[in-house]
Protein backbone atom coordinates (compact mmCIF):
# COMPACT_ATOMS: atom_id res chain seq x y z
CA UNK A 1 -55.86 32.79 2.51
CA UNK A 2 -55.31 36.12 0.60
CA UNK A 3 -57.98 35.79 -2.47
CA UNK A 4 -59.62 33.70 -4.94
CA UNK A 5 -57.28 32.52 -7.74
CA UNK A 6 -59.08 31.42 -10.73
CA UNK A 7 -62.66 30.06 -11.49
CA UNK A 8 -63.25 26.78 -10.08
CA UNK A 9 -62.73 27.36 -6.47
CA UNK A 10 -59.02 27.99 -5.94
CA UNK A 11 -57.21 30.59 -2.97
CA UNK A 12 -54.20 31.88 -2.86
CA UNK A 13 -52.07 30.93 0.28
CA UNK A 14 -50.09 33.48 1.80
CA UNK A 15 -47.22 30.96 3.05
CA UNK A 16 -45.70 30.92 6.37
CA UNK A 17 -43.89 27.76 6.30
CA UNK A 18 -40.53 26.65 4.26
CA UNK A 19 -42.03 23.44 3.71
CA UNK A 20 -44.98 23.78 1.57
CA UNK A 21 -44.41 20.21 -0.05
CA UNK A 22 -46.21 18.98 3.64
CA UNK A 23 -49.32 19.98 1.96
CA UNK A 24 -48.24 16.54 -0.09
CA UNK A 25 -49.41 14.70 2.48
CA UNK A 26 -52.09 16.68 4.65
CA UNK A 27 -55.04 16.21 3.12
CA UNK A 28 -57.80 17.16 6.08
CA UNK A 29 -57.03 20.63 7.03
CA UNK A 30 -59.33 23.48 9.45
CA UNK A 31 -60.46 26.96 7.73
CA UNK A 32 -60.76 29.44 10.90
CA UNK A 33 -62.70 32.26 9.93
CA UNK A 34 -61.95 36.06 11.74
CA UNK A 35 -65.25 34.91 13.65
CA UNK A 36 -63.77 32.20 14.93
CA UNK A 37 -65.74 29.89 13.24
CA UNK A 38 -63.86 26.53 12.21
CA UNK A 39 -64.86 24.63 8.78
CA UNK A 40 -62.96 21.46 8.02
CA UNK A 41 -61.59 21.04 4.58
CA UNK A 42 -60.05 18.66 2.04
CA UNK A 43 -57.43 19.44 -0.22
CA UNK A 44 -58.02 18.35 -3.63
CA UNK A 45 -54.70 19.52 -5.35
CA UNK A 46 -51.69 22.03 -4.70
CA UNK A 47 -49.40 23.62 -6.74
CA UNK A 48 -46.84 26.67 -6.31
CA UNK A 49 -47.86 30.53 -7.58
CA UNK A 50 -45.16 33.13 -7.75
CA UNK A 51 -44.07 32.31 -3.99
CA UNK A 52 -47.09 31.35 -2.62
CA UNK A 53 -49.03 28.21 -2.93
CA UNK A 54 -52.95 27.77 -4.86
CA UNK A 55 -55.24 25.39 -3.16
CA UNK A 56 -58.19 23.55 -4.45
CA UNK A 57 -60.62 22.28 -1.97
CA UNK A 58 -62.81 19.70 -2.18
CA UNK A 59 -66.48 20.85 -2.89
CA UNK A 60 -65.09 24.27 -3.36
CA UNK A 61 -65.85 25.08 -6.85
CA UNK A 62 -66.50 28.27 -7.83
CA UNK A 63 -65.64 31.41 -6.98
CA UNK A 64 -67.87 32.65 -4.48
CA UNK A 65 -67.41 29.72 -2.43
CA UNK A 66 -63.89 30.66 -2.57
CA UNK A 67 -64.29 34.03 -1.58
CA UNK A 68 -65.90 32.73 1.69
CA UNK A 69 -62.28 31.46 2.35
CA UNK A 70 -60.65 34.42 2.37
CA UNK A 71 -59.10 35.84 5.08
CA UNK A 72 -59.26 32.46 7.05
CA UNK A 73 -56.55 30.89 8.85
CA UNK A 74 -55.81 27.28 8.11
CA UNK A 75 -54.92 25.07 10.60
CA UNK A 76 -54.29 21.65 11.63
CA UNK A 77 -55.05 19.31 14.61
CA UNK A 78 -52.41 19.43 17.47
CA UNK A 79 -51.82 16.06 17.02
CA UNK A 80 -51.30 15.93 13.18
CA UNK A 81 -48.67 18.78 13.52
CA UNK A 82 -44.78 18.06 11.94
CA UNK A 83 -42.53 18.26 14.65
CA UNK A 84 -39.88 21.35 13.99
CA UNK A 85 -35.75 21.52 13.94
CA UNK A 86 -34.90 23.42 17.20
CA UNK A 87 -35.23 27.21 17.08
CA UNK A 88 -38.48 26.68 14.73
CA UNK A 89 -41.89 27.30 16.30
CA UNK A 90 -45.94 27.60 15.73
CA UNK A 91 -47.27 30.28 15.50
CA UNK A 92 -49.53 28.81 17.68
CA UNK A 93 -47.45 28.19 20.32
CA UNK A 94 -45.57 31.85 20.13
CA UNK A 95 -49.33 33.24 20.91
CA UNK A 96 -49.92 34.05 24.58
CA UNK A 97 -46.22 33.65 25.65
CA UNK A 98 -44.57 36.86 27.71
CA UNK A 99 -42.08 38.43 26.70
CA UNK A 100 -39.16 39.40 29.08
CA UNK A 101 -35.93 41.84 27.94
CA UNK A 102 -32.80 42.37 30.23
CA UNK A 103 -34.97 41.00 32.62
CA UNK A 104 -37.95 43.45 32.78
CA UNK A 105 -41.08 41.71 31.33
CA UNK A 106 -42.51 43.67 28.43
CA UNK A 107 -45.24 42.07 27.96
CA UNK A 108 -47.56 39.01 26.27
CA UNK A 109 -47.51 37.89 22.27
CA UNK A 110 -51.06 38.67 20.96
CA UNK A 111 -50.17 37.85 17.53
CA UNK A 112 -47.29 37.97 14.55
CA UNK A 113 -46.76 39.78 11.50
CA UNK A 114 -45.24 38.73 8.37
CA UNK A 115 -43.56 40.97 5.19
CA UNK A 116 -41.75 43.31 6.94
CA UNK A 117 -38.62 41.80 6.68
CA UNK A 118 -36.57 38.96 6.88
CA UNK A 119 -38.18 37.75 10.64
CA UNK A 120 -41.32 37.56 11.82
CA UNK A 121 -43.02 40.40 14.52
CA UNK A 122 -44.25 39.82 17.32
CA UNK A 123 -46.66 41.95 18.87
CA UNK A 124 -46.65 42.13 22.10
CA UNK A 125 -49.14 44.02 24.43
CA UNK A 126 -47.66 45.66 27.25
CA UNK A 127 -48.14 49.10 28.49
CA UNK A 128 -47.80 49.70 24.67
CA UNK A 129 -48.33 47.73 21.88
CA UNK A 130 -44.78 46.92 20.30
CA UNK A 131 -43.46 45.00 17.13
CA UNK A 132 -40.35 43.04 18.28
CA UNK A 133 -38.75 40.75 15.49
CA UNK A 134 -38.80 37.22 16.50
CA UNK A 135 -34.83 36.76 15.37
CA UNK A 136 -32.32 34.23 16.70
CA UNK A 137 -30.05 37.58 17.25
CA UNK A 138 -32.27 38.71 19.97
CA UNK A 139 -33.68 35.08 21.20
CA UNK A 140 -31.88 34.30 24.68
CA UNK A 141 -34.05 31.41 25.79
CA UNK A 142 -37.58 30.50 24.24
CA UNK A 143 -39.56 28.58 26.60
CA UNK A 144 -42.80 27.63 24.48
CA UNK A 145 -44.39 24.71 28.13
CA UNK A 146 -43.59 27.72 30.14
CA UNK A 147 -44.76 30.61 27.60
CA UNK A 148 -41.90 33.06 28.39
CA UNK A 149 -39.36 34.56 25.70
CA UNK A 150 -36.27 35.64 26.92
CA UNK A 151 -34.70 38.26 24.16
CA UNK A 152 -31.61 39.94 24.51
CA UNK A 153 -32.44 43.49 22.35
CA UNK A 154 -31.04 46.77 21.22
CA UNK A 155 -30.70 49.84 23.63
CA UNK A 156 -33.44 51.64 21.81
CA UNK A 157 -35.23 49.23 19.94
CA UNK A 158 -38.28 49.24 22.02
CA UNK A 159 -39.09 53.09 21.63
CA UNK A 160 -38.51 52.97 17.93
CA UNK A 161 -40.65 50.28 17.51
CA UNK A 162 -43.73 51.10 19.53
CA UNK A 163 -46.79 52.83 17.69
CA UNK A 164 -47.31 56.88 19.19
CA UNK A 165 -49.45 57.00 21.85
CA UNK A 166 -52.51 59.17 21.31
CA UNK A 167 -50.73 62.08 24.05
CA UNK A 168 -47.89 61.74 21.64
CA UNK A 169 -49.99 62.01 18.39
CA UNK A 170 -51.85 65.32 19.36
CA UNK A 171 -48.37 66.71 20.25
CA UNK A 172 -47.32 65.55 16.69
CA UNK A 173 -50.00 67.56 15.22
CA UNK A 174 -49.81 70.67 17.46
């Protein structure tokens, strides 16, 4: 959740889902906090907010019980989850899996990044920490029970996206 929208309780949703009609029908849903503390909330109403969604929860009504909110990570059980067309995954499930390209393992998915184009990054820790987009171009095989993604990428595309190291930042700025 990205802020408070409102007076009476509301956050703004930063969406990562094309379906945000499920909300329709989800009514329990998990707040985790960057503390990893879980609360359990109920949606009291939805509606859509210049392409992201506002949510109302139940007993959340006023601001600064809102602003409590923010920055969480909603969730839902396991077992509540929508099942997904093939090709679509969790976040969830993309978290922990290793990475592999032209065979050489580059290392594991430690989280995934959103707005900086049309796919998703992953970042993946490996002997550096690199952004790879998670796009069906470069998807070979993605094995979510095993946790391995096999991508198929760019000559190149490794080095350009992987942050200076700090050797290479004090040679930047000598």
């Amino acid at each position: 959740m990205t802020k408070t929208q409102g007076r009476h309780g509301e956050v703004l949703l930063e969406l990562h889902t094309e379906f945000p009609e499920r909300f329709e029908d989800r009514r329990r849903i998990f707040a985790l906090n960057g503390q990893g503390a879980r609360q359990e909330l109920t949606i009291e109403s939805f509606w859509p907010h210049k392409g992201s969604v506002v949510l109302k929860f139940a007993g959340v009504d006023s601001i600064s019980e809102a602003e409590k909110l923010v920055g969480c990570e909603l969730q839902v059980l396991l077992a509540e989850r929508t099942g997904l067309e093939p090709g679509v995954s969790y976040i969830s499930d993309l978290i922990g899996c290793v990475v592999w390209a032209r065979e050489s393992r580059i290392g594991t998915v430690i989280d995934v990044r959103f707005g900086a184009g049309e796919a998703p990054l992953l970042v993946v820790e490996g002997e550096k920490e690199f952004e790879i987009p998670y796009a069906e171009a470069y998807l070979r095989n993605v094995d979510l029970a095993g946790k391995e993604i096999h991508m198929l990428l760019p000559e190149g595309m490794l080095e350009i996206n992987a942050p200076l190291t700090e050797e290479e930042k004090r040679q930047q700025r000598s």
